[in-house]
C-alpha atoms as a PDB file:
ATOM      1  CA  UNK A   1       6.794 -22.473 -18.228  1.00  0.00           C
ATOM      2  CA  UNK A   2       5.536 -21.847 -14.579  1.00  0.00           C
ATOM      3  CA  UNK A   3       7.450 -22.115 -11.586  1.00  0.00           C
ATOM      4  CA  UNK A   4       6.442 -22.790  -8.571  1.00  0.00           C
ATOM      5  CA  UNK A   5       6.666 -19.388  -7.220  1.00  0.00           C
ATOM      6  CA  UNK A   6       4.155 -18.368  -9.381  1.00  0.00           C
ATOM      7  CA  UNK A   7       2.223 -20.734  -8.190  1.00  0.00           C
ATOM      8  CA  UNK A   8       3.136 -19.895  -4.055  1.00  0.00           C
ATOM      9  CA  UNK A   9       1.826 -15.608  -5.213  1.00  0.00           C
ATOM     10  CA  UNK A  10      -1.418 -17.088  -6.695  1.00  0.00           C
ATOM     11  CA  UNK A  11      -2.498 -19.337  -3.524  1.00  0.00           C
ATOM     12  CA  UNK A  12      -0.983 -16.938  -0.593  1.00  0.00           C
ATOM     13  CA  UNK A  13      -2.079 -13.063  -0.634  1.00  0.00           C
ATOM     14  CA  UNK A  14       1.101 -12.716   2.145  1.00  0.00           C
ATOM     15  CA  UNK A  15       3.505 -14.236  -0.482  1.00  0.00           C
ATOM     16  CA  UNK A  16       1.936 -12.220  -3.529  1.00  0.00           C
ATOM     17  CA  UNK A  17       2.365  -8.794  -1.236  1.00  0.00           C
ATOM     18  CA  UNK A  18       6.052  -9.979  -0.309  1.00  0.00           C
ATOM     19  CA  UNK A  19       7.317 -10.146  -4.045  1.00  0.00           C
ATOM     20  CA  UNK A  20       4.837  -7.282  -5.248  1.00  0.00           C
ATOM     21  CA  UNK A  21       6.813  -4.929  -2.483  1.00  0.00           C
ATOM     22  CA  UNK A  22       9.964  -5.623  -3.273  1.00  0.00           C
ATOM     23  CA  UNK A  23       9.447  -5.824  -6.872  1.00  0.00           C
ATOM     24  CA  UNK A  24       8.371  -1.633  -6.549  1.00  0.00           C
ATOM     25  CA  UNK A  25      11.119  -0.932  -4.719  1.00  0.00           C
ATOM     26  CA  UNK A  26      12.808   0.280  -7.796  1.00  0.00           C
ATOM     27  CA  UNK A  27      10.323   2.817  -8.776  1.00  0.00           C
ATOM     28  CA  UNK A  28      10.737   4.498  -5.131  1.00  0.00           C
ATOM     29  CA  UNK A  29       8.578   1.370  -2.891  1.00  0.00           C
ATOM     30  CA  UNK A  30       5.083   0.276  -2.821  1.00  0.00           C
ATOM     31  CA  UNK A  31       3.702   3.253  -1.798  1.00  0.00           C
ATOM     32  CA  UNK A  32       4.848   5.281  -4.422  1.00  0.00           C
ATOM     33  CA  UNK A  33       4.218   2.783  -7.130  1.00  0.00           C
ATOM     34  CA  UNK A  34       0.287   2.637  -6.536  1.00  0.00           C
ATOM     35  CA  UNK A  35       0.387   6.516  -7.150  1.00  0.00           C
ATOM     36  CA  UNK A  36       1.886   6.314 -10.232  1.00  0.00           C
ATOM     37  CA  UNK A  37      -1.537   6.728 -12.213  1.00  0.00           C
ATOM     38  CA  UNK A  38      -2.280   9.850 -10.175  1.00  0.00           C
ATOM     39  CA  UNK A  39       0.822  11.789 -11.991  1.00  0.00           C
ATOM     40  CA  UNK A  40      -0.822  14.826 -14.456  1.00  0.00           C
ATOM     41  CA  UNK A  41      -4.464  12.863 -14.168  1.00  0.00           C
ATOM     42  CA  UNK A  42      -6.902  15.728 -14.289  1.00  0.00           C
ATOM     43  CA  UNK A  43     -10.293  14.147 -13.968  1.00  0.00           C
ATOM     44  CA  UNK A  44     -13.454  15.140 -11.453  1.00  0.00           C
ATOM     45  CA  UNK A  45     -13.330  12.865  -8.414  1.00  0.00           C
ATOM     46  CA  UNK A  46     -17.083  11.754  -9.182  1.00  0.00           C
ATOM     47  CA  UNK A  47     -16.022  10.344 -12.390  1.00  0.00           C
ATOM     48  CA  UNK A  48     -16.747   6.590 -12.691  1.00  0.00           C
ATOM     49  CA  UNK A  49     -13.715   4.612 -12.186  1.00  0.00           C
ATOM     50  CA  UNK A  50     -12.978   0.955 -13.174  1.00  0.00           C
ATOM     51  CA  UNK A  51      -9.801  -0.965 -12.226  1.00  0.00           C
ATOM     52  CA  UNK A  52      -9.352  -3.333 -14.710  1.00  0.00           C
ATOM     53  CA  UNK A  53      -7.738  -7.011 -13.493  1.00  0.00           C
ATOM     54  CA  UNK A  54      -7.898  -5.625  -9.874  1.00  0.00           C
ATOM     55  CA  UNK A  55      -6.427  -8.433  -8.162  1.00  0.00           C
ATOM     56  CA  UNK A  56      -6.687  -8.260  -4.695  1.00  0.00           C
ATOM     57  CA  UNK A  57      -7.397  -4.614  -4.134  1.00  0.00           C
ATOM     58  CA  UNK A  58      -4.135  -3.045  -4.422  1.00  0.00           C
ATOM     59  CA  UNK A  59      -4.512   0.008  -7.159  1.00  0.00           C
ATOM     60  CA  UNK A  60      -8.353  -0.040  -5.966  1.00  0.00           C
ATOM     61  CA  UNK A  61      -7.217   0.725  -2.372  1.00  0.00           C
ATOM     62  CA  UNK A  62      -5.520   3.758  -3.393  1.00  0.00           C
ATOM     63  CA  UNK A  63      -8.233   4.755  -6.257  1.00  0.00           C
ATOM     64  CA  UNK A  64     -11.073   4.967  -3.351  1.00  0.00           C
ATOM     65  CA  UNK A  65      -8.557   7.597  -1.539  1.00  0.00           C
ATOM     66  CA  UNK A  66      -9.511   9.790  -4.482  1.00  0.00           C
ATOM     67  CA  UNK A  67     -12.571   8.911  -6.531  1.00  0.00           C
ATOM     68  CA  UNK A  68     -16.133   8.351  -5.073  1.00  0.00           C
ATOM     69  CA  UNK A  69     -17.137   5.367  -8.055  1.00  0.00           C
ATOM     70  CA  UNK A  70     -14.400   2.817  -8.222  1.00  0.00           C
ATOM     71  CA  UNK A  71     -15.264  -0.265  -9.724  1.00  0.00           C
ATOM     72  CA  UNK A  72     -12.973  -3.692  -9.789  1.00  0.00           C
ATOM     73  CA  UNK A  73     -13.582  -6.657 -12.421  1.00  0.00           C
ATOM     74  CA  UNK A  74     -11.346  -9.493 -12.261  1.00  0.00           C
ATOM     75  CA  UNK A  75     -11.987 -12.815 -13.886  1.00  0.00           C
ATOM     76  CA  UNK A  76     -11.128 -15.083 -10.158  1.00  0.00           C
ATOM     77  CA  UNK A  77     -13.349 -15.079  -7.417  1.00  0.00           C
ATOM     78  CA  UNK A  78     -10.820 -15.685  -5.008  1.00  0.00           C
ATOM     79  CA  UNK A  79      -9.261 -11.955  -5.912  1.00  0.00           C
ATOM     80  CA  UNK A  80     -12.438 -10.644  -5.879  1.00  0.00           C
ATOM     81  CA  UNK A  81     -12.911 -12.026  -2.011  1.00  0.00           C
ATOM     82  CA  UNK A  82      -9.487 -10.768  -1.089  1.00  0.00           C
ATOM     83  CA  UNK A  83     -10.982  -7.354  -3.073  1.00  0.00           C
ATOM     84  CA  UNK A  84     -14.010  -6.771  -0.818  1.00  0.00           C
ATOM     85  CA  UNK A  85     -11.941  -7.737   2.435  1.00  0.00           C
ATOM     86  CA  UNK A  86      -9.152  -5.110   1.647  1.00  0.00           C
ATOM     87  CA  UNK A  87     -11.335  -2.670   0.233  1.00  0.00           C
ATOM     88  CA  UNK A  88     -15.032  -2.931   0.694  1.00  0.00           C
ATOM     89  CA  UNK A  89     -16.234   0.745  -0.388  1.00  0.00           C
ATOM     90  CA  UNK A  90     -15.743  -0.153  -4.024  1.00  0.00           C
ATOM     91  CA  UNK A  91     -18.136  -1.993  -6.039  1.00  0.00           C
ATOM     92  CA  UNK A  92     -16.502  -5.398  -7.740  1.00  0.00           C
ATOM     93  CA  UNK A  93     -17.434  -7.898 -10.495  1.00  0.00           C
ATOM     94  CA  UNK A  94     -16.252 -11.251 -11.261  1.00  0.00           C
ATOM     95  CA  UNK A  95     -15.896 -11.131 -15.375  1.00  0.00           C
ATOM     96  CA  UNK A  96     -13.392 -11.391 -18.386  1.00  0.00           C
ATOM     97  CA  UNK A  97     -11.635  -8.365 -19.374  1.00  0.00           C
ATOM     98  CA  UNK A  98     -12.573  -9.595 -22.989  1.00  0.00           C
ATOM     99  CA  UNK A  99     -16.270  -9.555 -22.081  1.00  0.00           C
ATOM    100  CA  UNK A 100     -16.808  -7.267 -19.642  1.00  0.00           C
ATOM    101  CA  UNK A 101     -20.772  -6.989 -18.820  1.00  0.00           C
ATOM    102  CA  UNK A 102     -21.237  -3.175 -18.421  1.00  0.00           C
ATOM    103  CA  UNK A 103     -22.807  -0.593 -21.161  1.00  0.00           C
ATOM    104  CA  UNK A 104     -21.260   1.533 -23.656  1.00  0.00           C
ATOM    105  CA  UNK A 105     -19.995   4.530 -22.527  1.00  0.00           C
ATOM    106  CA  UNK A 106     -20.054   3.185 -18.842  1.00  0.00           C
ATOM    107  CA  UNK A 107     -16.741   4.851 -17.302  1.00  0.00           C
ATOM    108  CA  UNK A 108     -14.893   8.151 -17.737  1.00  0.00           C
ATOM    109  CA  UNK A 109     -11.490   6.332 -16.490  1.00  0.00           C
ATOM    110  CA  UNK A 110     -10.130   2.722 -16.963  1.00  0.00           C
ATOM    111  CA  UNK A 111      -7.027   1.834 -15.282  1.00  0.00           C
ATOM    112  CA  UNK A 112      -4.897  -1.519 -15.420  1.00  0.00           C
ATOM    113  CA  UNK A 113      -2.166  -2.180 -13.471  1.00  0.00           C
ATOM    114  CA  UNK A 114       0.349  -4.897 -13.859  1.00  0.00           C
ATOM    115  CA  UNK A 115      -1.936  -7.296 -15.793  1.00  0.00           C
ATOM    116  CA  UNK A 116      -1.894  -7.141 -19.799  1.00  0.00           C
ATOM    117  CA  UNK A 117       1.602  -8.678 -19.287  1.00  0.00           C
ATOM    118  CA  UNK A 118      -0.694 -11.924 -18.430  1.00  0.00           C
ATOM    119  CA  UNK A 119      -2.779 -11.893 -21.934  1.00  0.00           C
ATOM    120  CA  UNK A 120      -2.270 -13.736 -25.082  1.00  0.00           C
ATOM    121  CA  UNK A 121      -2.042 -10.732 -28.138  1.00  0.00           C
ATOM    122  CA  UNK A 122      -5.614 -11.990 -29.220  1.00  0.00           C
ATOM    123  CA  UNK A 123      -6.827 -11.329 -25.649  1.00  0.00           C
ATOM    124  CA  UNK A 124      -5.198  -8.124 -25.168  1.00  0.00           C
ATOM    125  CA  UNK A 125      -6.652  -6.650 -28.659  1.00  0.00           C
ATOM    126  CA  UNK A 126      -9.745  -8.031 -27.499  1.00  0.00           C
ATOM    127  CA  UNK A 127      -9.446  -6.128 -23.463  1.00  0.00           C
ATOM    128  CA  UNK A 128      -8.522  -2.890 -25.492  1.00  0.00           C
ATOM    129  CA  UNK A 129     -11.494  -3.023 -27.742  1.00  0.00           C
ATOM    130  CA  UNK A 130     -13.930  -3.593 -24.582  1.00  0.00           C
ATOM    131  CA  UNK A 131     -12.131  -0.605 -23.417  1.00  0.00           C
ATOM    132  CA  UNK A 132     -12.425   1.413 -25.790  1.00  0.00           C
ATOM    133  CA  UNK A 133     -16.330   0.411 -25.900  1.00  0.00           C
ATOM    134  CA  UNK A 134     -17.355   1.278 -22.032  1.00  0.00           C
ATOM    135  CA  UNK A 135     -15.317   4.361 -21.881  1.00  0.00           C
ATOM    136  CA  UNK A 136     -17.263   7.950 -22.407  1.00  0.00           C
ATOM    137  CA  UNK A 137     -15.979   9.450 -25.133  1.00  0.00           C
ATOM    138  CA  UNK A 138     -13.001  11.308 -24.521  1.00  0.00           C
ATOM    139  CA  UNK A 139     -12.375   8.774 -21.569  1.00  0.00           C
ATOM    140  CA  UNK A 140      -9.440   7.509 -20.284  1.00  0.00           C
ATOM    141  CA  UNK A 141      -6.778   4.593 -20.379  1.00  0.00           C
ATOM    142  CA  UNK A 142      -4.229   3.887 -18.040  1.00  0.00           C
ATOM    143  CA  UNK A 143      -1.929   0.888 -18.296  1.00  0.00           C
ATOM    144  CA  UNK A 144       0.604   0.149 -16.102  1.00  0.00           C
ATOM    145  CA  UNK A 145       3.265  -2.711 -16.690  1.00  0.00           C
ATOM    146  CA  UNK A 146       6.529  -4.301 -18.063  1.00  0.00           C
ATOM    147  CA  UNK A 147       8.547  -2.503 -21.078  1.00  0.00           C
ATOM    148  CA  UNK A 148      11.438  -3.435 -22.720  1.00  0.00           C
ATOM    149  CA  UNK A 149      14.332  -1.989 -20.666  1.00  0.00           C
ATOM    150  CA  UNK A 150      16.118   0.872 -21.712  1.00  0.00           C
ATOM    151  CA  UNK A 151      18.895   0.941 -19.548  1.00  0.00           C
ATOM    152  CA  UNK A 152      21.029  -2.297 -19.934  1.00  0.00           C
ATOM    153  CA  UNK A 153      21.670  -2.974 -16.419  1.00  0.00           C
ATOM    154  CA  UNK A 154      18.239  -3.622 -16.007  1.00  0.00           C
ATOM    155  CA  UNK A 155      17.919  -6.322 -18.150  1.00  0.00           C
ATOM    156  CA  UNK A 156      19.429  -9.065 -15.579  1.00  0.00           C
ATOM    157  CA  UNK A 157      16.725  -7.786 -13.142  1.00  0.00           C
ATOM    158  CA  UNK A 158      13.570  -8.178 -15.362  1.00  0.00           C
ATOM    159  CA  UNK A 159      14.457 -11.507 -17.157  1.00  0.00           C
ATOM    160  CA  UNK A 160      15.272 -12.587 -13.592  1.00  0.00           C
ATOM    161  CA  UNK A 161      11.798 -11.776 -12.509  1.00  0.00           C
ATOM    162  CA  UNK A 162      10.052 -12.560 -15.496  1.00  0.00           C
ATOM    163  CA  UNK A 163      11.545 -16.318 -15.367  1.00  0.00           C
ATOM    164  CA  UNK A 164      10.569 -16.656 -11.695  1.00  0.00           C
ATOM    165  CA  UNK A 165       6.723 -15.442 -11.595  1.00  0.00           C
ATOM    166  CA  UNK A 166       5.608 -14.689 -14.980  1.00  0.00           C
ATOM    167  CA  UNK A 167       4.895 -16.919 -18.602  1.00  0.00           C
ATOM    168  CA  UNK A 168       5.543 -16.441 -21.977  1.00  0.00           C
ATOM    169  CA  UNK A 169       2.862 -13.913 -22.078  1.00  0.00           C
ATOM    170  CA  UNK A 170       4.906 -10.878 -20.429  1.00  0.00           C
ATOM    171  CA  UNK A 171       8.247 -11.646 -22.674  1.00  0.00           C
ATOM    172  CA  UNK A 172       5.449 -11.021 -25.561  1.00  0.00           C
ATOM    173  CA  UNK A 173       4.468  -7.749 -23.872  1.00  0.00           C
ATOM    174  CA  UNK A 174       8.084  -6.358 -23.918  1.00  0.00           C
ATOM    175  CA  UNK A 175       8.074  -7.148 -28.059  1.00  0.00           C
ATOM    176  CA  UNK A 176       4.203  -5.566 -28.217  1.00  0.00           C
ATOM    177  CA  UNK A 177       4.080  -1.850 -29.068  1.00  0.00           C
ATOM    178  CA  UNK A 178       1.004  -1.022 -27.204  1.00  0.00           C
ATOM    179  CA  UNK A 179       1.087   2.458 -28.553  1.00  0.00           C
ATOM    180  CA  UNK A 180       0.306   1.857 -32.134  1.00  0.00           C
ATOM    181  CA  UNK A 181      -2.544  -0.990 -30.426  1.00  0.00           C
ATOM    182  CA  UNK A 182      -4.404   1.312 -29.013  1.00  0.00           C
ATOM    183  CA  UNK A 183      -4.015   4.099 -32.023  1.00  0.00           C
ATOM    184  CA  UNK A 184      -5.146   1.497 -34.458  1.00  0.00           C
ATOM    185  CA  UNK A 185      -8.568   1.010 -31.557  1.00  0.00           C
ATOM    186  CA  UNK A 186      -9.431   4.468 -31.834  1.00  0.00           C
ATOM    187  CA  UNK A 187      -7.174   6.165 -28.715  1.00  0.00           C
ATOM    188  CA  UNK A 188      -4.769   8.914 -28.568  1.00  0.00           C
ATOM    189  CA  UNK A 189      -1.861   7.955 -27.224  1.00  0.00           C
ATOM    190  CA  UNK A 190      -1.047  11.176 -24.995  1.00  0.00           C
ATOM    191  CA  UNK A 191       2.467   9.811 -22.755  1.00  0.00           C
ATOM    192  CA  UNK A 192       4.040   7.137 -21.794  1.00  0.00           C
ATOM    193  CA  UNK A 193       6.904   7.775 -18.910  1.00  0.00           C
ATOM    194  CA  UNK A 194       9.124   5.088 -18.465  1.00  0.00           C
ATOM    195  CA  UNK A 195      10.716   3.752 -14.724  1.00  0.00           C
ATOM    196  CA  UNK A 196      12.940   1.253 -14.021  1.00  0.00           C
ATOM    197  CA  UNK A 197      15.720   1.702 -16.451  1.00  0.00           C
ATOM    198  CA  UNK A 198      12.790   1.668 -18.931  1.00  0.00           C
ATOM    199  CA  UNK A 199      11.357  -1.888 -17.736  1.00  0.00           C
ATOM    200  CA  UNK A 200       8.291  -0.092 -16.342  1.00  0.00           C
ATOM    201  CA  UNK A 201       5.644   2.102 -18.361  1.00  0.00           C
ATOM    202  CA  UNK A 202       2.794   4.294 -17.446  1.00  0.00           C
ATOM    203  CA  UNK A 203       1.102   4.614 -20.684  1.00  0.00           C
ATOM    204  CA  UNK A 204      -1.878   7.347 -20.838  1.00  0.00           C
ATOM    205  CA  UNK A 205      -4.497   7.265 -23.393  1.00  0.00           C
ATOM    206  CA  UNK A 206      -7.628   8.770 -24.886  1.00  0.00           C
ATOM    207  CA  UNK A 207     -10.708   8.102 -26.331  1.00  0.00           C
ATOM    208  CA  UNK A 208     -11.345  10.091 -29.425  1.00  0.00           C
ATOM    209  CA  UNK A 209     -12.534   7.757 -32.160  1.00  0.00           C
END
């Protein structure tokens, strides 16, 4: 099912912004949820970044504050546009996450924020293996997005939101244990902190297979 608000933070970047703001205000606000990824990251700021799904810009915006190779795929060339416009001192490309046309061993960092929650479970094995191929070894794997609560109260809040601007692909994303995913693809699985009353993960992982 897809409501029309959905619909309203696909065709207006102003509307998107609106619900993506008030949606971080329980991890601290905007501001501090785009610098979530930068928590206990140790990697050389010439390391080749890509920001998997990137949307408009948002996580890139605050990835070219501290890296000097960002790259942004997203599979909609309207994102991409909005991309370049917010932040044109990365590089972009308009692919599939599933089929993403770079070379093994490409980047030292991949980070995704607030978009496996949008792929079918075939899809998202399929992203993690393309992952897993373009990173160096011992790269990294960020992912950013919805958990399964941990704190009751926050249930209300997250079903509430998920009913309003997402489809049946996030609900599967709370029941998906990413962890053993990306263990079975040849990562190591090295944290993942929880915000939100739990509805929120940052999950870190490695390359080592």
């Amino acid at each position: 099912m897809t409501t029309i608000l959905r619909d309203w933070s696909y065709r207006y970047q102003w509307f998107y912004d609106t619900v993506s703001a008030l949606a971080a205000l329980s991890v601290g606000g905007e501001n501090r949820f785009r610098k979530l990824f930068l928590k206990d990251l140790q990697i050389n700021p010439d390391a080749k970044i890509l920001d998997l799904c990137c949307g408009a810009g948002q996580a890139t915006q605050e990835l070219v504050k501290h890296f000097s190779h960002v790259t942004g795929l997203d599979a909609s060339p309207i994102a991409i546009k909005r991309a370049k416009q917010r932040v044109p001192q990365a590089e972009y490309v308009d692919a599939f996450a599933e089929k993403m046309p770079f070379s093994d061993r490409s980047f030292d960092l991949v980070i995704t924020s607030t978009a496996m929650h949008e792929m079918e479970p075939e899809q998202l094995q399929q992203i993690i293996q393309e992952v897993h191929r373009i990173l160096t070894p011992e790269g990294q794997f960020i992912i950013i997005d919805f958990h399964r609560p941990t704190n009751p109260l926050f249930w209300l809040p997250i079903a509430t939101f998920l009913w309003l601007f997402e489809t049946e692909t996030a609900w599967q994303l709370l029941k998906t244990d990413l962890q053993q995913l990306l263990s079975k693809t040849g990562f190591k699985v090295e944290s993942c902190q929880l915000y939100a009353g739990g509805s929120l993960q940052v999950l870190r992982s490695r390359k080592v297979l």
